[in-house]
Protein backbone atom coordinates (compact mmCIF):
# COMPACT_ATOMS: atom_id res chain seq x y z
CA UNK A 1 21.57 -8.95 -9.98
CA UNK A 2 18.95 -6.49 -11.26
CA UNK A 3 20.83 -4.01 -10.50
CA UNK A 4 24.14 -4.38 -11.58
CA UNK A 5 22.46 -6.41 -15.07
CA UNK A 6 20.49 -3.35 -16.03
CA UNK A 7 21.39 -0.36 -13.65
CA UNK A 8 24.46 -0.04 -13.33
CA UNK A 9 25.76 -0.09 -17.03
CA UNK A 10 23.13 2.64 -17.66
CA UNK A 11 25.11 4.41 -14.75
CA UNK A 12 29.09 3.65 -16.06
CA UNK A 13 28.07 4.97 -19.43
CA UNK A 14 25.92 7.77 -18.54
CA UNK A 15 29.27 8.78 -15.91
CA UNK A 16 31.53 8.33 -18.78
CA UNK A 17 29.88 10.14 -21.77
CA UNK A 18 29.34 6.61 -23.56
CA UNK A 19 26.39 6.00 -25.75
CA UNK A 20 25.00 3.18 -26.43
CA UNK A 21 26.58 2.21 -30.17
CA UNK A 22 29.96 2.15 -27.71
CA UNK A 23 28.56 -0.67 -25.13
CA UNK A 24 27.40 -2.41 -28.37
CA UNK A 25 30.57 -2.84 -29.84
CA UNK A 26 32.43 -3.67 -26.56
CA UNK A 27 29.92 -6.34 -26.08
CA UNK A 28 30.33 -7.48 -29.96
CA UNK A 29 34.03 -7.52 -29.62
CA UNK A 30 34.18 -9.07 -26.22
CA UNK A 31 35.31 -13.36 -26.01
CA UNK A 32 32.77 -13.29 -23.05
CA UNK A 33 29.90 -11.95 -25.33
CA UNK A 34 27.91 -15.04 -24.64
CA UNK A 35 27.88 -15.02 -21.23
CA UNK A 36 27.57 -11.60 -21.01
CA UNK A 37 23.98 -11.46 -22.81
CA UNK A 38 22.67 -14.44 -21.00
CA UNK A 39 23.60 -12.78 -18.17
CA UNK A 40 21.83 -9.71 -19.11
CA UNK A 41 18.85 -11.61 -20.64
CA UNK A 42 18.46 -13.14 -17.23
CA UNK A 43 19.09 -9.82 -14.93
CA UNK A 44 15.80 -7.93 -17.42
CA UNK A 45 14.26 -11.29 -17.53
CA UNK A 46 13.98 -11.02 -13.61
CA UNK A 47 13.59 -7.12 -13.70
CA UNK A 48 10.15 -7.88 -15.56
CA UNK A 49 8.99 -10.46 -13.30
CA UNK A 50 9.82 -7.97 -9.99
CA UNK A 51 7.62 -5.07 -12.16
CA UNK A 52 5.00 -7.37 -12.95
CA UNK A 53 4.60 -8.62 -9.53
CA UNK A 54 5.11 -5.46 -7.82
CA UNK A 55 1.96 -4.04 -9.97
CA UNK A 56 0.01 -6.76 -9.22
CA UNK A 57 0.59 -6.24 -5.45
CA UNK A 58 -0.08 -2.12 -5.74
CA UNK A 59 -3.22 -2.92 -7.86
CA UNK A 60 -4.79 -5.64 -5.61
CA UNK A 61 -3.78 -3.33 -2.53
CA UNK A 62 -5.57 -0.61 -4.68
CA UNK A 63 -8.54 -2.57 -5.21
CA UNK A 64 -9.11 -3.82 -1.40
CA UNK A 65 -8.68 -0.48 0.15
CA UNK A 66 -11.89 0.22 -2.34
CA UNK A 67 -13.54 -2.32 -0.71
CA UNK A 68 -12.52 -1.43 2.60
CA UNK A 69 -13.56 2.38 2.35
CA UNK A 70 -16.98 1.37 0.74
CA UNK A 71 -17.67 -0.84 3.51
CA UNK A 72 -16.61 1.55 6.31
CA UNK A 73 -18.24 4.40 4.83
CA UNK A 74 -21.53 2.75 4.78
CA UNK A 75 -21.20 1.55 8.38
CA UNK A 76 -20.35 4.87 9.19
CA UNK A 77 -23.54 5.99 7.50
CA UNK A 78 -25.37 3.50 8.75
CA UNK A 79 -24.39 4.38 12.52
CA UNK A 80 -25.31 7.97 12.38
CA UNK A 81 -24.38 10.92 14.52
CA UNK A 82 -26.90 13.80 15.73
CA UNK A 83 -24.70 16.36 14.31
CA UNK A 84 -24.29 17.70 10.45
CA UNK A 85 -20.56 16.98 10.60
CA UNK A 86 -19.27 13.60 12.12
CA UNK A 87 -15.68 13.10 13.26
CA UNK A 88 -13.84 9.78 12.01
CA UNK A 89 -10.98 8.24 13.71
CA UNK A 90 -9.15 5.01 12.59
CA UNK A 91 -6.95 2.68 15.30
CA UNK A 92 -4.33 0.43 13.73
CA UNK A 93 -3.85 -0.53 10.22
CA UNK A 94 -6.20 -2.03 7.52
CA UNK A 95 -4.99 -5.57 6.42
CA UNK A 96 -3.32 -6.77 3.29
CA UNK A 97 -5.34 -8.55 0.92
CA UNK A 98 -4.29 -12.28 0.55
CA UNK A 99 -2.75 -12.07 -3.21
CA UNK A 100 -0.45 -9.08 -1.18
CA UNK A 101 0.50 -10.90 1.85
CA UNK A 102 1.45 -13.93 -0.90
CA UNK A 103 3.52 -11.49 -2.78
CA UNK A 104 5.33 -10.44 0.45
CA UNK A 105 6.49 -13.33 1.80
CA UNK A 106 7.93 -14.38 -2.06
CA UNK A 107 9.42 -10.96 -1.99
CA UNK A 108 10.16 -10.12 1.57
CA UNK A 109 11.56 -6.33 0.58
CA UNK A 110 8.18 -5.66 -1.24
CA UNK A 111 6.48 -5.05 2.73
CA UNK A 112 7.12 -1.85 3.60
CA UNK A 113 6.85 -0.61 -0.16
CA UNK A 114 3.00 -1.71 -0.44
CA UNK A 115 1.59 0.68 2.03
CA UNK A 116 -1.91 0.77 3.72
CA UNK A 117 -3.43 4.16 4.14
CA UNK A 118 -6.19 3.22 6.70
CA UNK A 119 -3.98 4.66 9.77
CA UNK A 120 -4.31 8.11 11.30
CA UNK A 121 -0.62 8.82 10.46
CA UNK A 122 -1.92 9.74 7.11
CA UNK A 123 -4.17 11.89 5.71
CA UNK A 124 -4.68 9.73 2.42
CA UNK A 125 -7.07 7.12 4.20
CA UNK A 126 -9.16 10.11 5.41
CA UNK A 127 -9.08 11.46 1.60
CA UNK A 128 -11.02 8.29 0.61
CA UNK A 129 -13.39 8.34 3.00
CA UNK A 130 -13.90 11.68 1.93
CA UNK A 131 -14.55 10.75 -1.91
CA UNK A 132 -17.28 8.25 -0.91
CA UNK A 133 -18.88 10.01 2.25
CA UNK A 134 -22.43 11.77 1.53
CA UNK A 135 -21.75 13.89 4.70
CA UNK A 136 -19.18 16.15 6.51
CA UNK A 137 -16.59 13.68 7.98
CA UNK A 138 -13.46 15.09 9.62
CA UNK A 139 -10.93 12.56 10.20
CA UNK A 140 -8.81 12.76 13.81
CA UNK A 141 -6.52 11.65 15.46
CA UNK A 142 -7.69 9.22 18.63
CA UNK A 143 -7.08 10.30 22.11
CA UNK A 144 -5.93 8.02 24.92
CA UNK A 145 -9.42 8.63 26.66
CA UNK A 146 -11.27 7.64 23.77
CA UNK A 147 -8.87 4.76 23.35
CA UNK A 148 -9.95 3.35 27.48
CA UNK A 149 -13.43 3.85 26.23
CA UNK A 150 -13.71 1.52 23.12
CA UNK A 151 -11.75 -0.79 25.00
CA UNK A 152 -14.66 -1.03 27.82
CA UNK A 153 -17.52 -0.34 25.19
CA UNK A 154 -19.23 -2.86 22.62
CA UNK A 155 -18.94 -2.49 19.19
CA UNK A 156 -21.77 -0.68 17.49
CA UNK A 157 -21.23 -2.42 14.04
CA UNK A 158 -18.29 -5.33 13.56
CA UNK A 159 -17.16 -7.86 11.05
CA UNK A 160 -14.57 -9.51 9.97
CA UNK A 161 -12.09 -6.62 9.20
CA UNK A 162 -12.75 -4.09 11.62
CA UNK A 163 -15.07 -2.42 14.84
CA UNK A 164 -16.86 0.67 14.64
CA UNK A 165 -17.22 2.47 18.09
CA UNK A 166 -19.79 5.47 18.70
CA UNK A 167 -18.08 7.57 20.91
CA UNK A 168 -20.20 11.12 21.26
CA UNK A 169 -20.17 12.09 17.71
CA UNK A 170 -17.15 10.41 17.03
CA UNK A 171 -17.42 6.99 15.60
CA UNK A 172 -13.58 5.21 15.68
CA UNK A 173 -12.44 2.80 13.03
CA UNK A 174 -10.74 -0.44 14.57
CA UNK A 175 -9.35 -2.87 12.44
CA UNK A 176 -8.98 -6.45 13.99
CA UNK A 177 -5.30 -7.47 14.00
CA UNK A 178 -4.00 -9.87 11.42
């Protein structure tokens, strides 16, 4: 309904060279007028409420991964390697915030559009990290060996969210699943 209420007359007009003054006066003329700008009314009316709520989402999602990179950035800190430059690895994904996870079931297609960036498939989680680290951090990718090894090690720091793991001077990221 959003679509076709505020899309796809943009698209019709912009295909046929109308301007606006023309879908004016078709509507003005038109014995379905009525229903035609309810319809409309309702269609933006819903298009507002999908913005709104999908900017709520992005900011909240904005705000948490704050919180998460403060909080692993510190631990990491906090652990300490030997070395000048400490290598950073992250295994799975950070979670959603509750307000998000709300949002998503209402919406179910807003999922894959509110992203997470805490994963090693991206280099944006790493460009956080970076912002808020004091020292050199490199962020890699895990390797299988590493991956046996936290799975047989104890966790160096851990709370709710997520496990850090001192591997060498490597410390790796895990995030508990949700």
């Amino acid at each position: 309904m959003v679509f076709v209420g505020t899309f796809l007359p943009l698209i019709v007009l912009n295909s046929l060279g109308w301007d606006s003054k023309k879908l004016l006066a078709v509507v003005k003329t038109a014995k379905w007028r009525k229903a035609y700008l309810l319809c409309l009314c309702i269609c933006l009316c819903l298009q507002y409420m999908y913005m709104a709520a999908y900017g709520n989402a992005l900011k909240s999602q904005g705000e948490y991964d704050e919180y998460l990179v403060h909080s692993i950035v510190h631990d990491v800190e906090t652990i300490g390697v030997d070395e000048e430059e400490c290598r950073l690895s992250f295994v799975g994904s950070a979670p959603k915030p509750r307000e998000v996870v709300r949002l998503c079931e209402k919406y179910r297609h807003f999922g894959p559009l509110i992203l997470t960036y805490f994963t090693n498939d991206t280099w944006i989680g790493g460009a956080y990290v970076y912002r808020y680290a004091q020292n050199n951090i490199s962020i890699e990718n895990i390797t299988e060996e590493e991956q046996k090894q936290i799975e047989a090690l104890e966790a160096t720091s851990k709370n709710s969210l997520y496990s850090c793991y001192k591997v060498g001077n490597k410390i790796i990221v895990k995030f508990e699943k949700w």
